[in-house]
Protein backbone atom coordinates (compact mmCIF):
# COMPACT_ATOMS: atom_id res chain seq x y z
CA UNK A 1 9.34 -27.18 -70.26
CA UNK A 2 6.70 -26.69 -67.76
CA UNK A 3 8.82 -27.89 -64.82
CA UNK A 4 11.94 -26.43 -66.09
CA UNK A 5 9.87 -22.69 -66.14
CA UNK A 6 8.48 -23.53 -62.69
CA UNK A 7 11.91 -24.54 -61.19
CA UNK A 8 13.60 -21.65 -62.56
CA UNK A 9 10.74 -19.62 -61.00
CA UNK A 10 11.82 -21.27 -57.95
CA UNK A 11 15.39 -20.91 -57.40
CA UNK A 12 14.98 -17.07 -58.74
CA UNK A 13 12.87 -16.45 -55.52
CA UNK A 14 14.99 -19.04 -53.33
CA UNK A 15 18.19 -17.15 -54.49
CA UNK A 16 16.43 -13.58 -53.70
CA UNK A 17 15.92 -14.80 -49.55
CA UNK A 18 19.54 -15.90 -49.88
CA UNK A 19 20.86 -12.48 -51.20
CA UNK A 20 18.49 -10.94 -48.85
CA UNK A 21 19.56 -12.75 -45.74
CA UNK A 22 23.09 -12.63 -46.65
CA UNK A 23 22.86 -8.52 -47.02
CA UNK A 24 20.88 -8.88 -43.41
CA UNK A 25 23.74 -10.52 -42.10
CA UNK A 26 26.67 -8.24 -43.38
CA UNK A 27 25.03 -5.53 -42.15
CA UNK A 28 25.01 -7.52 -38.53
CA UNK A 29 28.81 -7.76 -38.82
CA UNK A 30 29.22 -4.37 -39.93
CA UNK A 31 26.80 -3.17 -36.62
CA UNK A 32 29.20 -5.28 -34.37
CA UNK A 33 32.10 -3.68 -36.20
CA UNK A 34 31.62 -0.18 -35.34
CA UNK A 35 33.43 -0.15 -32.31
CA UNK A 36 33.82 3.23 -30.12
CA UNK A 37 35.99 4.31 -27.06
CA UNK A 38 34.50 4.69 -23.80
CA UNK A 39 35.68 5.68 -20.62
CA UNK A 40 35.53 3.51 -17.86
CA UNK A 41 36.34 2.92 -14.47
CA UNK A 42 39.67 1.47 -13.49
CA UNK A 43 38.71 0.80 -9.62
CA UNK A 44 35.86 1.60 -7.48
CA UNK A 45 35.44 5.32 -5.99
CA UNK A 46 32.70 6.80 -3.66
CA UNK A 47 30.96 9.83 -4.00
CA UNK A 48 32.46 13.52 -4.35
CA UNK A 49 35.90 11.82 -5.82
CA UNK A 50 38.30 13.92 -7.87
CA UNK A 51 38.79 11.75 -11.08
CA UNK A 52 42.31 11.13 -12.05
CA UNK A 53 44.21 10.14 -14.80
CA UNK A 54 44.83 6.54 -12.77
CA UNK A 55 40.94 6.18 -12.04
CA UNK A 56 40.14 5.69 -15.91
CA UNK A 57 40.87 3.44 -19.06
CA UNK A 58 39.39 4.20 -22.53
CA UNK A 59 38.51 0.43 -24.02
CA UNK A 60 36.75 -0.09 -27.51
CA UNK A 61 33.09 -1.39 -27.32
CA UNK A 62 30.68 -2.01 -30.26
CA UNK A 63 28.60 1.41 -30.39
CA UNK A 64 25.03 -1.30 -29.91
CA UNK A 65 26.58 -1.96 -26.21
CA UNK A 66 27.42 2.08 -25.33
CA UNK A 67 24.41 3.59 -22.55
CA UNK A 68 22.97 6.84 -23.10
CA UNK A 69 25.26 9.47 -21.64
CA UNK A 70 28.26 7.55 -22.09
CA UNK A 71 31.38 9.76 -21.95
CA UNK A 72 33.77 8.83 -24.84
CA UNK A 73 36.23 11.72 -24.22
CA UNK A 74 38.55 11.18 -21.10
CA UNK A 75 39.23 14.68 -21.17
CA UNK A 76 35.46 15.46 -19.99
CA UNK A 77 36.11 13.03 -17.20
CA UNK A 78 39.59 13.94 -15.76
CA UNK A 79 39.43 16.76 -13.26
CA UNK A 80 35.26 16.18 -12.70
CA UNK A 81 33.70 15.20 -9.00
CA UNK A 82 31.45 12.01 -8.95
CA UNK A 83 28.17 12.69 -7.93
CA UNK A 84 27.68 9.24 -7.24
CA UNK A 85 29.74 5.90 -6.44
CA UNK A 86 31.27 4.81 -9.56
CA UNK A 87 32.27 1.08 -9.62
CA UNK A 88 35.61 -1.05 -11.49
CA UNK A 89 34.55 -1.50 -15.33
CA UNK A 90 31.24 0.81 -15.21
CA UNK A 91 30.93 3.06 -17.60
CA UNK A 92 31.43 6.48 -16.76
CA UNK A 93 27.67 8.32 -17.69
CA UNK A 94 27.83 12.33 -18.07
CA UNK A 95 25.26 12.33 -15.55
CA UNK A 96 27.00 10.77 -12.51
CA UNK A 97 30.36 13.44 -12.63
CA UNK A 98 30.51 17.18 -12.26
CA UNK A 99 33.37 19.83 -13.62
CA UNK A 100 32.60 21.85 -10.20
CA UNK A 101 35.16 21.40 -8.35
CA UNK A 102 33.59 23.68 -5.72
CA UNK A 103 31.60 20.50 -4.58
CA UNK A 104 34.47 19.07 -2.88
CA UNK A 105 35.88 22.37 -1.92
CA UNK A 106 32.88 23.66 -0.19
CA UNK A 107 31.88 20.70 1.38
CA UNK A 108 34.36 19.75 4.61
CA UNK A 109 32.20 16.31 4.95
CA UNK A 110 33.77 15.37 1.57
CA UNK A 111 37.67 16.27 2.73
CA UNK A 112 39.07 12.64 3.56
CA UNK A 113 40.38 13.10 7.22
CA UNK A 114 43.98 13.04 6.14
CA UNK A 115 44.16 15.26 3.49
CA UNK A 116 43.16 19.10 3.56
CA UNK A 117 42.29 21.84 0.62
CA UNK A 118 44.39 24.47 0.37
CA UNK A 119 44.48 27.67 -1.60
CA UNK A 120 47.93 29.30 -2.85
CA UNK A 121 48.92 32.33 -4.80
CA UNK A 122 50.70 32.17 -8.52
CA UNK A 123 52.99 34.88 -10.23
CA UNK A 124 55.01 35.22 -12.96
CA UNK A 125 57.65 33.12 -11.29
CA UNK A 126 55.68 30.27 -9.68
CA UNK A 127 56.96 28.00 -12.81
CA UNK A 128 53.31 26.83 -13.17
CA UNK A 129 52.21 26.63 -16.76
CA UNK A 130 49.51 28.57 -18.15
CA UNK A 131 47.45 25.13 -19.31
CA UNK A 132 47.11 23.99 -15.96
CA UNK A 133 43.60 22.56 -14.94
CA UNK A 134 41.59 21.13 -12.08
CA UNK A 135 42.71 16.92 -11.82
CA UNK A 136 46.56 17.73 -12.98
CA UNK A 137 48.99 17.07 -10.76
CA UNK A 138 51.92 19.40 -9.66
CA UNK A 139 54.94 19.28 -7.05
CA UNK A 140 55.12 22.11 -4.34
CA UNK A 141 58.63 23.43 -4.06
CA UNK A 142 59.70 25.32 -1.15
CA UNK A 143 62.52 27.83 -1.45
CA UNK A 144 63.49 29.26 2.46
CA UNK A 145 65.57 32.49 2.66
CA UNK A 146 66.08 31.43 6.37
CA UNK A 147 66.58 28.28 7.91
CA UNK A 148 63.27 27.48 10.28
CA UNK A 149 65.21 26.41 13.09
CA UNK A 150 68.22 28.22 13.12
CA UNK A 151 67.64 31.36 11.62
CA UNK A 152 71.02 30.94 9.46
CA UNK A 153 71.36 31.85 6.11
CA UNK A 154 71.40 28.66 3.77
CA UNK A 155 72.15 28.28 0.27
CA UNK A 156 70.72 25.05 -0.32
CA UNK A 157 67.29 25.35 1.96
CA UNK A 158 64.88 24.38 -1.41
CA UNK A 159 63.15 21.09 -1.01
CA UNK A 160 60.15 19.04 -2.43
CA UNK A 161 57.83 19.84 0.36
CA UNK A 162 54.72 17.88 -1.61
CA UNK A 163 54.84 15.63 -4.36
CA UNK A 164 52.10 15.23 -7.03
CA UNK A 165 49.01 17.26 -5.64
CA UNK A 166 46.08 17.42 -6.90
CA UNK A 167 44.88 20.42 -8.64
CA UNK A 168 41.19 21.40 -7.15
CA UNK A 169 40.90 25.07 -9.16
CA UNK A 170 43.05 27.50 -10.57
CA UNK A 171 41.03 31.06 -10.23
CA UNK A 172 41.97 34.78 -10.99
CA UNK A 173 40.07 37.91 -9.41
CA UNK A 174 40.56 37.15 -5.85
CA UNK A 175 40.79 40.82 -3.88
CA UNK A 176 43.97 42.11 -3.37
CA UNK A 177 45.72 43.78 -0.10
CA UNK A 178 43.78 47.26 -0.29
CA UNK A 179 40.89 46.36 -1.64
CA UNK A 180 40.42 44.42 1.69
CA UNK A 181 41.06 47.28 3.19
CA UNK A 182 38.10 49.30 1.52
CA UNK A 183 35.49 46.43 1.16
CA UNK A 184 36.02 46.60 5.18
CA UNK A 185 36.37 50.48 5.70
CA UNK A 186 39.85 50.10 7.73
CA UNK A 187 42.51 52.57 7.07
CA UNK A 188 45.99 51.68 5.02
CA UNK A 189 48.02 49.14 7.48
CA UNK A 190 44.75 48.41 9.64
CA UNK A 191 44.91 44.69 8.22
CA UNK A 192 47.85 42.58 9.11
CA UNK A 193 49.00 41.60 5.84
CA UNK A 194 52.27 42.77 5.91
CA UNK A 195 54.27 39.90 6.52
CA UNK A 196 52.96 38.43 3.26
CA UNK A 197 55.31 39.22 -0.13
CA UNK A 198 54.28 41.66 -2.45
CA UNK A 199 53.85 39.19 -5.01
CA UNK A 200 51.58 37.08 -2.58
CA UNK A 201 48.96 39.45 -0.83
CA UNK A 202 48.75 41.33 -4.91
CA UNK A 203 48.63 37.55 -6.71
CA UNK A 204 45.96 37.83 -9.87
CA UNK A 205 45.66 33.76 -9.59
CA UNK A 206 45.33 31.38 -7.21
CA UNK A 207 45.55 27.54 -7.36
CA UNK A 208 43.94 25.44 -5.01
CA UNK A 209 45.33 21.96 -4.21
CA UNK A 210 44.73 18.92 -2.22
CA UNK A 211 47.89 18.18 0.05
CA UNK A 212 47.80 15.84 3.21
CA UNK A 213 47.84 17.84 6.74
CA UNK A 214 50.88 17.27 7.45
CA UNK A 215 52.41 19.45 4.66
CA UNK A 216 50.24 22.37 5.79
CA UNK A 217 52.86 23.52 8.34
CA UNK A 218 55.49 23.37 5.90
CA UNK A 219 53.58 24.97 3.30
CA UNK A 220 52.41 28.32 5.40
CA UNK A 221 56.71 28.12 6.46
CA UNK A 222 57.59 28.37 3.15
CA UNK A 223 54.92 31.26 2.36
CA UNK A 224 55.89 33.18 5.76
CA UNK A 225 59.80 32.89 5.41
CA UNK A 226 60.32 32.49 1.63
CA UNK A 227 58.22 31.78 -1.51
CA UNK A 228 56.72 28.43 -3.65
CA UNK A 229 57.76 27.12 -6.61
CA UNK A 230 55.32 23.88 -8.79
CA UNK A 231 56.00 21.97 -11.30
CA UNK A 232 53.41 19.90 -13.22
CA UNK A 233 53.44 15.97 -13.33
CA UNK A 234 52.95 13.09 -15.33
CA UNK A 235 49.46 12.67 -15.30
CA UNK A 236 50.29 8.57 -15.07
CA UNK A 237 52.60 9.83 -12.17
CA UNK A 238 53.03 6.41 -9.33
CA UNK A 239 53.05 9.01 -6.21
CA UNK A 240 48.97 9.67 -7.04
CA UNK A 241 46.32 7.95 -5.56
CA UNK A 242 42.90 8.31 -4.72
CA UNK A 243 42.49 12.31 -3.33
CA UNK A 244 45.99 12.90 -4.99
CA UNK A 245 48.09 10.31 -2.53
């Protein structure tokens, strides 16, 4: 009877390690389980980079693995300016981006040498839609009431004039026609604004894009002799690259 106590004594305590290293070990699995999505980087950017939709993947990766600062919301990414290099498959940290935009619009250095920032007027008619935000993408649609060249009227002069550009800003309050005029003490006319539309020189927004140079010319055409027309993009759309193609 004495052995019998002494081994039941025994395998009560022996089982009690088991349960307890069992429960250890579910919990383990249960720790590796609880997976969360994380942005990270798709490709390898430099510093003062626009992020964009094409720049990012969300993946799932147990929550022990995730840094400090990790961003889990791609929304908080898209649209931000990298303070840093970012690198394929890193994970995007809250402290390496930026939501102001103004650090790649105030900064020529950061302009690649092909592209150039540009700032445009919206109205009620632009066709823009009232959710658009810095990183979307939009088309630039030219409408002429003359042709360029030979100073014709056309009825079919309205062309794509640049595809999928990347939105830097869209701002309100800019000063209008006369209140240049006052804030520089010139009389009415003094400022040579007139060949501007109503719509343009009195705009109450303004959206600032990135556009390669060569669409500049076109661009200030279609503002001079007619009026502009976006559309918003996919934000997967295969024209984008890096600095909005």
């Amino acid at each position: 009877n004495f052995y019998l106590v002494i081994f039941s004594l025994i395998s009560i305590i022996f089982g009690f390690f088991i349960f307890r290293y069992i429960s250890y070990l579910k919990g383990e699995i249960l720790k590796e389980s609880d997976f969360l999505q994380v942005c990270i980087m798709k490709e390898e950017i430099p510093s003062h980079t626009l992020i964009s939709e094409e720049m990012i993947m969300l993946i799932e990766m147990p929550r022990r693995y995730l840094l400090n600062n990790a961003v889990l919301d791609k929304n908080l990414v898209l649209g931000s300016i990298t303070k840093y290099p970012l690198y394929e498959g890193e994970q995007i940290l809250s402290s390496k981006i930026s939501k102001n935009t103004e650090d790649l619009m105030s900064l020529p250095e950061n302009i690649p040498a092909d592209k150039r920032v540009i700032t445009l007027p919206l109205d009620s008619q632009s066709m823009i839609p009232p959710t658009i935000k810095p990183g979307d993408k939009v088309d630039v649609i030219a409408n002429f009431h003359v042709d360029i060249d030979t100073y014709e009227n056309t009825l079919s002069n309205t062309r794509l004039i640049a595809p999928a550009r990347t939105v830097l800003s869209v701002k309100s309050g800019f000063l209008t026609d006369n209140e240049l005029r006052e804030k520089k003490g010139e009389k009415e006319g003094s400022l040579d604004l007139d060949f501007l539309d109503a719509n343009i020189s009195n705009s109450e927004r303004w959206i600032t894009l990135l556009v390669q140079s060569e669409e500049v010319i076109e661009i200030a055409r279609a503002m001079a002799n007619g009026r502009l027309f976006f559309s918003l993009c996919p934000s997967n759309n295969d024209e984008s690259e890096f600095y909005g193609n």
